[in-house]
C-alpha atoms as a PDB file:
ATOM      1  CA  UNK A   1     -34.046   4.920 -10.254  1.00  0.00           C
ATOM      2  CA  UNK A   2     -33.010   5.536  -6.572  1.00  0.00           C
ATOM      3  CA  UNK A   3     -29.761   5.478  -5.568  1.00  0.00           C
ATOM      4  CA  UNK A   4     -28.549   2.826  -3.413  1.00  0.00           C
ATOM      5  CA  UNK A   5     -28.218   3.786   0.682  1.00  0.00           C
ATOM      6  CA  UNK A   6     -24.309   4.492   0.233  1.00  0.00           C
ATOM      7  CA  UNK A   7     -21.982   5.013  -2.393  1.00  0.00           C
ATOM      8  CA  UNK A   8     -20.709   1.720  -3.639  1.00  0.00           C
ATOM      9  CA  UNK A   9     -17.274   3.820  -4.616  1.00  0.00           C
ATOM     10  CA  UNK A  10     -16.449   5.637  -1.533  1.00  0.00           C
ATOM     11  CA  UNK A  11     -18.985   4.668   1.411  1.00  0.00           C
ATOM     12  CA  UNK A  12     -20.771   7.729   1.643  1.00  0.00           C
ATOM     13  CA  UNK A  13     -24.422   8.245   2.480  1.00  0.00           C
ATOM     14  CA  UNK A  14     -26.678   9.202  -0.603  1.00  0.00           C
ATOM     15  CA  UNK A  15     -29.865  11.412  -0.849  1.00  0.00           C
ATOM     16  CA  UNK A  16     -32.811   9.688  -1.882  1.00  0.00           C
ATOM     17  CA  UNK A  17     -32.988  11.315  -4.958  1.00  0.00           C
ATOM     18  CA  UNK A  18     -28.930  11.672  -5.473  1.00  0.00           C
ATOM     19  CA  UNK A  19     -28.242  12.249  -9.115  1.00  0.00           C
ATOM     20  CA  UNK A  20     -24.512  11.460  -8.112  1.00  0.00           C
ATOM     21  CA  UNK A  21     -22.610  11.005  -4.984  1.00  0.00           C
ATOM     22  CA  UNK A  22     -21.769  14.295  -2.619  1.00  0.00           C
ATOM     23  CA  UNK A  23     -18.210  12.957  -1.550  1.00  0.00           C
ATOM     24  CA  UNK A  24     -16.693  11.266  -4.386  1.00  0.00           C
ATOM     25  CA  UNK A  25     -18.767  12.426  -7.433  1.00  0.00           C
ATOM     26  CA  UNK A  26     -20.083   8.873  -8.722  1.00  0.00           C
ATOM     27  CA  UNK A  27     -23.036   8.186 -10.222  1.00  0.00           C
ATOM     28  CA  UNK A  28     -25.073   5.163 -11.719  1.00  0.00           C
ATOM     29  CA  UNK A  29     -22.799   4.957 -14.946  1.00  0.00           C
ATOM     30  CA  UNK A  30     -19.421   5.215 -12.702  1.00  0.00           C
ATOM     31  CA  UNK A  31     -20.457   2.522 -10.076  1.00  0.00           C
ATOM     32  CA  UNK A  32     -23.034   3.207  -7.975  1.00  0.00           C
ATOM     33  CA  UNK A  33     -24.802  -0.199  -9.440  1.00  0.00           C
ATOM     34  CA  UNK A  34     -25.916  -3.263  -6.398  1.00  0.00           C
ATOM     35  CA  UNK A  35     -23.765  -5.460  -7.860  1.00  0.00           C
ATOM     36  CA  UNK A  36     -20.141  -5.087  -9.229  1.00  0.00           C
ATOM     37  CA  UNK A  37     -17.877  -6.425 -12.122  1.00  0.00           C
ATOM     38  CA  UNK A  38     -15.340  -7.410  -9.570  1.00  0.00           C
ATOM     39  CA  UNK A  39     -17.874  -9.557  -6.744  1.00  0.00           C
ATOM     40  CA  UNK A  40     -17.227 -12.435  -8.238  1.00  0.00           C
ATOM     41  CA  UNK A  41     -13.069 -12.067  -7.415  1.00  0.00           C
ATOM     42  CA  UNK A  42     -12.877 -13.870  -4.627  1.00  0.00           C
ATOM     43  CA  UNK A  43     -10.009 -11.714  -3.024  1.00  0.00           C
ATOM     44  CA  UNK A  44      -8.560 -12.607  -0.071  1.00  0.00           C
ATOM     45  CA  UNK A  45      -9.321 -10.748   2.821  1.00  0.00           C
ATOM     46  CA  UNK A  46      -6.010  -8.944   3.500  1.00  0.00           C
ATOM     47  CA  UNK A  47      -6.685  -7.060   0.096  1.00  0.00           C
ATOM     48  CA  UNK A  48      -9.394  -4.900   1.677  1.00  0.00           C
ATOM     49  CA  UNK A  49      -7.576  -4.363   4.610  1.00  0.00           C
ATOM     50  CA  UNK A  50      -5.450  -0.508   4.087  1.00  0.00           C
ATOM     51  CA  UNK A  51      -2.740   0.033   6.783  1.00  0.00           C
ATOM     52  CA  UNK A  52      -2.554  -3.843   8.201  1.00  0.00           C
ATOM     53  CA  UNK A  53       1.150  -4.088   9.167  1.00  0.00           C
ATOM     54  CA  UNK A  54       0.134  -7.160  10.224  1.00  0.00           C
ATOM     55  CA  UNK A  55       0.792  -9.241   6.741  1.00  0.00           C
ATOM     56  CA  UNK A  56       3.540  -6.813   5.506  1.00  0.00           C
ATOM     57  CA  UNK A  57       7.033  -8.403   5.392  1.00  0.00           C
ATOM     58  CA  UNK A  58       9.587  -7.492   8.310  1.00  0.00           C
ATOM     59  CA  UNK A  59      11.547  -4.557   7.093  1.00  0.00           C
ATOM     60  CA  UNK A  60      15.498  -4.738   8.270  1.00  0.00           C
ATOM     61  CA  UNK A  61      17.218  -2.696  10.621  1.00  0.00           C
ATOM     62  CA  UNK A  62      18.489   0.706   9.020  1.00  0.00           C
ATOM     63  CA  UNK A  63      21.557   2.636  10.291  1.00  0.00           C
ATOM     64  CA  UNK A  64      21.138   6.349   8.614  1.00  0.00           C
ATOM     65  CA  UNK A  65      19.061   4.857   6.203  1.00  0.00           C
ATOM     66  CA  UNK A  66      21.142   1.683   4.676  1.00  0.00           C
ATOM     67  CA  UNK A  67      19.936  -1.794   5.659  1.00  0.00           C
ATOM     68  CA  UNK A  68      22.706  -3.024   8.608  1.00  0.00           C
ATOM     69  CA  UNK A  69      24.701  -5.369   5.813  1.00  0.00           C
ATOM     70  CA  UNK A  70      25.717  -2.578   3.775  1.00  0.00           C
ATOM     71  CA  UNK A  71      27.118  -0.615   6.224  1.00  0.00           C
ATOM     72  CA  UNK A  72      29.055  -4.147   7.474  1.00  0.00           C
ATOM     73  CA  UNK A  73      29.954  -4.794   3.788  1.00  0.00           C
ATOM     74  CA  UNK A  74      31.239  -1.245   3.474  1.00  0.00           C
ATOM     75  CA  UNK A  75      33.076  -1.636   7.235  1.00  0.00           C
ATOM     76  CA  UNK A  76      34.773  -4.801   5.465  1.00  0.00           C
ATOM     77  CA  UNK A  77      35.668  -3.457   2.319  1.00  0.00           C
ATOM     78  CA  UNK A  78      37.377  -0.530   4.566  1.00  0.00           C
ATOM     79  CA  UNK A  79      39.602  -3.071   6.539  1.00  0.00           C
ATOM     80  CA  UNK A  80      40.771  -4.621   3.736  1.00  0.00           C
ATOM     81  CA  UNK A  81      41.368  -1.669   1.998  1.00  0.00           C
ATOM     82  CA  UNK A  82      43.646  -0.439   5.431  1.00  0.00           C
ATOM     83  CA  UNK A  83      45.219  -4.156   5.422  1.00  0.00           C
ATOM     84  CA  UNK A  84      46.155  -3.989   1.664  1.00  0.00           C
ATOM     85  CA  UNK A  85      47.848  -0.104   1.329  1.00  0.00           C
ATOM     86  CA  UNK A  86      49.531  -1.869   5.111  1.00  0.00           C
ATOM     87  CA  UNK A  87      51.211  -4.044   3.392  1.00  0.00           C
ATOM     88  CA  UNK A  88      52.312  -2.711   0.482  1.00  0.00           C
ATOM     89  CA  UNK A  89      54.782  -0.892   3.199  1.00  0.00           C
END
């Protein structure tokens, strides 16, 4: 049997008489086959899409690597540690 004209696994191009794929090592037991377990998945779109910032979820602002509201709830915490040793005085 001849392989198909690129590697269902990693895209490659195939020989015509591949025995298994040059790039990614696959062959006809591994998934080199037409047609795949996983066609019938229906998968959205964004799935095949790698590196698409596009759908990922706004990330918050980071001051030395904490999200902003720790360092406020950490600024708070402060002040009313100052305003409690204040007035024990």
């Amino acid at each position: 049997m001849n392989p198909p004209p690129e590697c269902a696994v990693c895209g490659a191009a195939l020989p015509r008489r591949a025995k298994a794929c040059p790039e990614c090592g696959a062959d006809e037991r591994t998934g080199w086959r037409e047609s795949s377990v996983y066609d019938g998945l229906d998968l959205p779109d964004a799935a095949w899409r790698e590196g698409d910032e596009a759908d990922a979820a706004p990330q918050p602002a980071r001051v030395n690597g904490l999200p902003w509201y720790w360092w406020l709830v950490g600024v708070l915490l402060l002040g009313l540690l100052v305003l409690g040793f204040a007035g024990w005085r």
